[in-house]
C-alpha atoms as a PDB file:
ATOM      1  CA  UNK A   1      93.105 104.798   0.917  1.00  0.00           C
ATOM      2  CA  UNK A   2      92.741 105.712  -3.009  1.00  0.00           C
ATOM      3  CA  UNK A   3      90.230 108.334  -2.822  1.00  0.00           C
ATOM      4  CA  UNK A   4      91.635 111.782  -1.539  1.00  0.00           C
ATOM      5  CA  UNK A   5      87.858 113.180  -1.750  1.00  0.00           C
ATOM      6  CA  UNK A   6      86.379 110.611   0.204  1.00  0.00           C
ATOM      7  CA  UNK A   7      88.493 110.911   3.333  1.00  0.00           C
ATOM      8  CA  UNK A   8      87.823 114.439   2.829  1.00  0.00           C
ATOM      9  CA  UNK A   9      83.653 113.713   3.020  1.00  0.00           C
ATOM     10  CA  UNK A  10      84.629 111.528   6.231  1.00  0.00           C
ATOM     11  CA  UNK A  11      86.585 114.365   7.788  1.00  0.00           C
ATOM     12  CA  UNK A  12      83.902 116.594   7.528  1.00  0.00           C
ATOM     13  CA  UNK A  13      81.592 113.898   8.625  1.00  0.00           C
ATOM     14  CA  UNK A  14      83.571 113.405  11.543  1.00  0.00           C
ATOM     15  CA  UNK A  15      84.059 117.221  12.218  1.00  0.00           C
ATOM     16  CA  UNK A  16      80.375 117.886  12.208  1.00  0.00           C
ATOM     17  CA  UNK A  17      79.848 114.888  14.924  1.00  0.00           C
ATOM     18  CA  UNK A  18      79.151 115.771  18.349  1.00  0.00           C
ATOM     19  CA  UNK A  19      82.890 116.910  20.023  1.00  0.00           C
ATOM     20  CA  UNK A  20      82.779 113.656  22.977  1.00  0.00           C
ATOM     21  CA  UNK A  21      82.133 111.463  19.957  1.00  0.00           C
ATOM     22  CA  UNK A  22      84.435 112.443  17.304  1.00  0.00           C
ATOM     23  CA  UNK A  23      87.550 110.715  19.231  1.00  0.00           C
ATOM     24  CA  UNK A  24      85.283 107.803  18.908  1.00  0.00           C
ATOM     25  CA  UNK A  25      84.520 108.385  15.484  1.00  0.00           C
ATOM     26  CA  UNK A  26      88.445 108.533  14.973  1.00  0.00           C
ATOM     27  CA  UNK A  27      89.414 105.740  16.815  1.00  0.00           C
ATOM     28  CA  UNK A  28      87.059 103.794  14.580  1.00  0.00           C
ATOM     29  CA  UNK A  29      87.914 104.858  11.509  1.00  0.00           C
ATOM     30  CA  UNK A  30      91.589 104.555  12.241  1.00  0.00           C
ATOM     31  CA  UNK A  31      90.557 100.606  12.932  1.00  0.00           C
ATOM     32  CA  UNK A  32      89.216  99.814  10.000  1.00  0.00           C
ATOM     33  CA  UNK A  33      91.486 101.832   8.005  1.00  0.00           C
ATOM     34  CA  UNK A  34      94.511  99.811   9.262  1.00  0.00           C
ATOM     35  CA  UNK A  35      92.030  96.359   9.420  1.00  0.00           C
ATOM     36  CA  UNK A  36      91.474  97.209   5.650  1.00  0.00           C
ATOM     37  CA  UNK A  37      94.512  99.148   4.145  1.00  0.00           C
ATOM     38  CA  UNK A  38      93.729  98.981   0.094  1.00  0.00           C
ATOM     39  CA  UNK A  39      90.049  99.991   0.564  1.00  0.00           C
ATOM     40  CA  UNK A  40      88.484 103.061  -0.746  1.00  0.00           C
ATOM     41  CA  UNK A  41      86.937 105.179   1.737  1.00  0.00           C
ATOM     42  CA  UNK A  42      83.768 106.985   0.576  1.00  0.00           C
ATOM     43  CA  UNK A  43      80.252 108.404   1.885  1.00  0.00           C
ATOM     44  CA  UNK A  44      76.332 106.716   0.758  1.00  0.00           C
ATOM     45  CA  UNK A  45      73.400 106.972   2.697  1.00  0.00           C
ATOM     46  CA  UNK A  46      75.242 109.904   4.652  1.00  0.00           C
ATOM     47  CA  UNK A  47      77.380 107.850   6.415  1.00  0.00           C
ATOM     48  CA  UNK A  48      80.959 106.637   5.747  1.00  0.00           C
ATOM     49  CA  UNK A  49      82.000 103.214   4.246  1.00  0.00           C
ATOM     50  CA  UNK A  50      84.863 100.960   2.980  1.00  0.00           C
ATOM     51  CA  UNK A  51      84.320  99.435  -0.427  1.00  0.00           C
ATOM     52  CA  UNK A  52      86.872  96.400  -1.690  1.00  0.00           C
ATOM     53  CA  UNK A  53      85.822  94.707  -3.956  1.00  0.00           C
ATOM     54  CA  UNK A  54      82.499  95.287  -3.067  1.00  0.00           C
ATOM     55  CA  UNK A  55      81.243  97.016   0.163  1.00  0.00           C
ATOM     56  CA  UNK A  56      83.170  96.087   3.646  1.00  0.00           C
ATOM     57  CA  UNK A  57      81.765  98.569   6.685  1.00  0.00           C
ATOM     58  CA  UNK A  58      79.803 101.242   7.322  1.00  0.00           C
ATOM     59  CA  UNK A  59      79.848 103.065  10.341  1.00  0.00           C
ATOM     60  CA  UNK A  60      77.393 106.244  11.412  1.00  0.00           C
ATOM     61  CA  UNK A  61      77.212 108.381  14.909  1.00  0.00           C
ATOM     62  CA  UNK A  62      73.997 108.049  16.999  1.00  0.00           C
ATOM     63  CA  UNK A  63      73.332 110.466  20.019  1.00  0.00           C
ATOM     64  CA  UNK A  64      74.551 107.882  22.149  1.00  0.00           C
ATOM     65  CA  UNK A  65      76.295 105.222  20.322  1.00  0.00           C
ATOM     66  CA  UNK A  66      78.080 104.328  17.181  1.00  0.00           C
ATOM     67  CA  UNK A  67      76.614 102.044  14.930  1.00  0.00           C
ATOM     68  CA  UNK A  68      79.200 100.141  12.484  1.00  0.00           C
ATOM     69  CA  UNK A  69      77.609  98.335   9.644  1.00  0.00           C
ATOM     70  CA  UNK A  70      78.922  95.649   8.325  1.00  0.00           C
ATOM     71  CA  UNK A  71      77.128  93.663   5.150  1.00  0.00           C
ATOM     72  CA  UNK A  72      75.758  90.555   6.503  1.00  0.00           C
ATOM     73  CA  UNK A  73      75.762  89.020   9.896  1.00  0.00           C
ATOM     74  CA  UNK A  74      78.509  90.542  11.615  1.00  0.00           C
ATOM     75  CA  UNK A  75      78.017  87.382  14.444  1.00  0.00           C
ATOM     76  CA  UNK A  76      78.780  84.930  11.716  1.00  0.00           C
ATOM     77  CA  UNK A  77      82.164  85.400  11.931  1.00  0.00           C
ATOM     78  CA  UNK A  78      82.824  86.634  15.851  1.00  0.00           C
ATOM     79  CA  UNK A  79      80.563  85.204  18.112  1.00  0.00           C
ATOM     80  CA  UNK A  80      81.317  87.999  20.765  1.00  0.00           C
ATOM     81  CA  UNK A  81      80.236  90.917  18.413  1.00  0.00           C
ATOM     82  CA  UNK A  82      76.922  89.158  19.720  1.00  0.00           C
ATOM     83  CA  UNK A  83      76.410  91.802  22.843  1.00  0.00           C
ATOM     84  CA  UNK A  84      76.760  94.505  20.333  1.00  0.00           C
ATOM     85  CA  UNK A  85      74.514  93.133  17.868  1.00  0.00           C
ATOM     86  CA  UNK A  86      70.752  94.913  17.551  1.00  0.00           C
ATOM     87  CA  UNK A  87      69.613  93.487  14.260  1.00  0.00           C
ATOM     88  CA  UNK A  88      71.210  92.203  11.215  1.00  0.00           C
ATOM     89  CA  UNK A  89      73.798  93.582   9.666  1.00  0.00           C
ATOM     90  CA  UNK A  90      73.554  96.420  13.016  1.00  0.00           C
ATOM     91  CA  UNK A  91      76.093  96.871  15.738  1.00  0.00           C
ATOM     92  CA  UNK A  92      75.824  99.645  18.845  1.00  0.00           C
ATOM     93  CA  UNK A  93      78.854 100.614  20.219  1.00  0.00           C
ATOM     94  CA  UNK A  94      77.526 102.756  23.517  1.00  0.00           C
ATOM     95  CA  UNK A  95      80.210 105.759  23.323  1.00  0.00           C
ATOM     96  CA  UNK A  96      80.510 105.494  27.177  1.00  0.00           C
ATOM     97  CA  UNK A  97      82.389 102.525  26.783  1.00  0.00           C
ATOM     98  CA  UNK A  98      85.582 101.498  25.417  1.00  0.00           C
ATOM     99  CA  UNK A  99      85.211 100.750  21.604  1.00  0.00           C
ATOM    100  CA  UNK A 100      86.384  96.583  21.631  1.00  0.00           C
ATOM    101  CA  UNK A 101      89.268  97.256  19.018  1.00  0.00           C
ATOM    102  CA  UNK A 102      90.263  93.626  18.769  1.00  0.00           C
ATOM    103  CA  UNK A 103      86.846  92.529  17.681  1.00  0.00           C
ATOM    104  CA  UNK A 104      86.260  95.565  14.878  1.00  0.00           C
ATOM    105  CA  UNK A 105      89.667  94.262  13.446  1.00  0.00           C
ATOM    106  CA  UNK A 106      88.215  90.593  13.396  1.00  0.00           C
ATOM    107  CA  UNK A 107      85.277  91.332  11.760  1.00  0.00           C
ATOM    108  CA  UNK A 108      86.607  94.279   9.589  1.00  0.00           C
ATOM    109  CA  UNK A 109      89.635  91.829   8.299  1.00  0.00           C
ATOM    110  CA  UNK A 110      86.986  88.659   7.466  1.00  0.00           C
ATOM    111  CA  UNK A 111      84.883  91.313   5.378  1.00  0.00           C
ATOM    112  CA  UNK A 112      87.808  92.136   3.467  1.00  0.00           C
ATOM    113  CA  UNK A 113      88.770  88.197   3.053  1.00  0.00           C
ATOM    114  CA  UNK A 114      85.010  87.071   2.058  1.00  0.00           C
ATOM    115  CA  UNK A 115      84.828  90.232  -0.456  1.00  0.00           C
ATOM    116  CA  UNK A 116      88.006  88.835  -2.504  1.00  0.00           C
ATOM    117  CA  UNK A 117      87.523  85.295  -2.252  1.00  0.00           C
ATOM    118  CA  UNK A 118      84.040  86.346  -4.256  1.00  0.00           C
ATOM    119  CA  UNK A 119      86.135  88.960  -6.468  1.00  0.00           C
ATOM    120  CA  UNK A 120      88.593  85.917  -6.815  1.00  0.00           C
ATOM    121  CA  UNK A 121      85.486  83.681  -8.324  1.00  0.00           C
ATOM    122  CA  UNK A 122      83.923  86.196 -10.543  1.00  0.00           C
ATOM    123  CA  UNK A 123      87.043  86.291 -12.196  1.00  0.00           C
ATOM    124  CA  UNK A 124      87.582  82.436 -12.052  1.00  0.00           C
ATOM    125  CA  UNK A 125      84.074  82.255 -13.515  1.00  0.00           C
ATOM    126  CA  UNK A 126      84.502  84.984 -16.183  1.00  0.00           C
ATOM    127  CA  UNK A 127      88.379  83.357 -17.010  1.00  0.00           C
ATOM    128  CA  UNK A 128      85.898  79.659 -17.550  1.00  0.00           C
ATOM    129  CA  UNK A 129      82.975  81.510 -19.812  1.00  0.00           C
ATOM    130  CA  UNK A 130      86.193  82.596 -21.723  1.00  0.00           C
ATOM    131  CA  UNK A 131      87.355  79.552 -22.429  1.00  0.00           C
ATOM    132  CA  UNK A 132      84.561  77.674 -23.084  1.00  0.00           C
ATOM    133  CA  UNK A 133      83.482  80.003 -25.753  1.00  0.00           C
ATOM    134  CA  UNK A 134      87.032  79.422 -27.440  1.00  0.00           C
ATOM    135  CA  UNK A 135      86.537  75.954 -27.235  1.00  0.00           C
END
């Protein structure tokens, strides 16, 4: 992570959580963190989030789940994230049950491929403006 301040605002988001959810709240952020190694790691809206090239995840604590955030439609790209899905954009992770690791990586790791293939055509499309006004 580049940004020493944000992991400290996650830390202390994480501190102030309820103590039976902040192993939870660990185990997730230690998924996406390793799922998404060169993001920055910040707080908006009061909850903590991964920006690459654009925003990846957000995730928040609930009195009795975890919600993770992803932009978009999380089920686009793992059908199975289906069970967990309550809306768009909205997955519930009850905290009585095991946090489904494998799937957060999926999804966490196809955010962070969709946000540079569009950082990788803005600057295709800004390299082509360039040229064409040389031309």
């Amino acid at each position: 992570m580049k940004s020493t301040a944000g992991s400290q605002d996650v830390d202390a988001y994480i501190a102030a959580a309820a103590k039976e959810a902040q192993p939870v709240l660990r185990r997730l952020r230690q998924v996406i963190k390793k799922s998404a190694p060169s993001a920055d790691e910040r707080l908006s809206y009061g909850m903590p989030y991964y920006d690459l090239h654009g925003r990846l995840v957000y995730f928040g604590i609930h009195a009795r789940h975890v919600g993770l955030y992803p932009v978009g439609d999380p089920t686009r790209h793992i059908k199975e994230l289906a069970r967990y899905a309550t809306g768009p954009g909205t997955l519930r992770f009850p905290l009585e049950e095991p946090l489904p690791v494998a799937l957060i990586e999926r999804l966490v790791k196809a955010r962070v491929k969709e946000n540079e293939a569009k950082a990788a055509a803005r600057v295709k499309g800004a390299a082509g403006k360039k040229a064409a006004k040389r031309a």
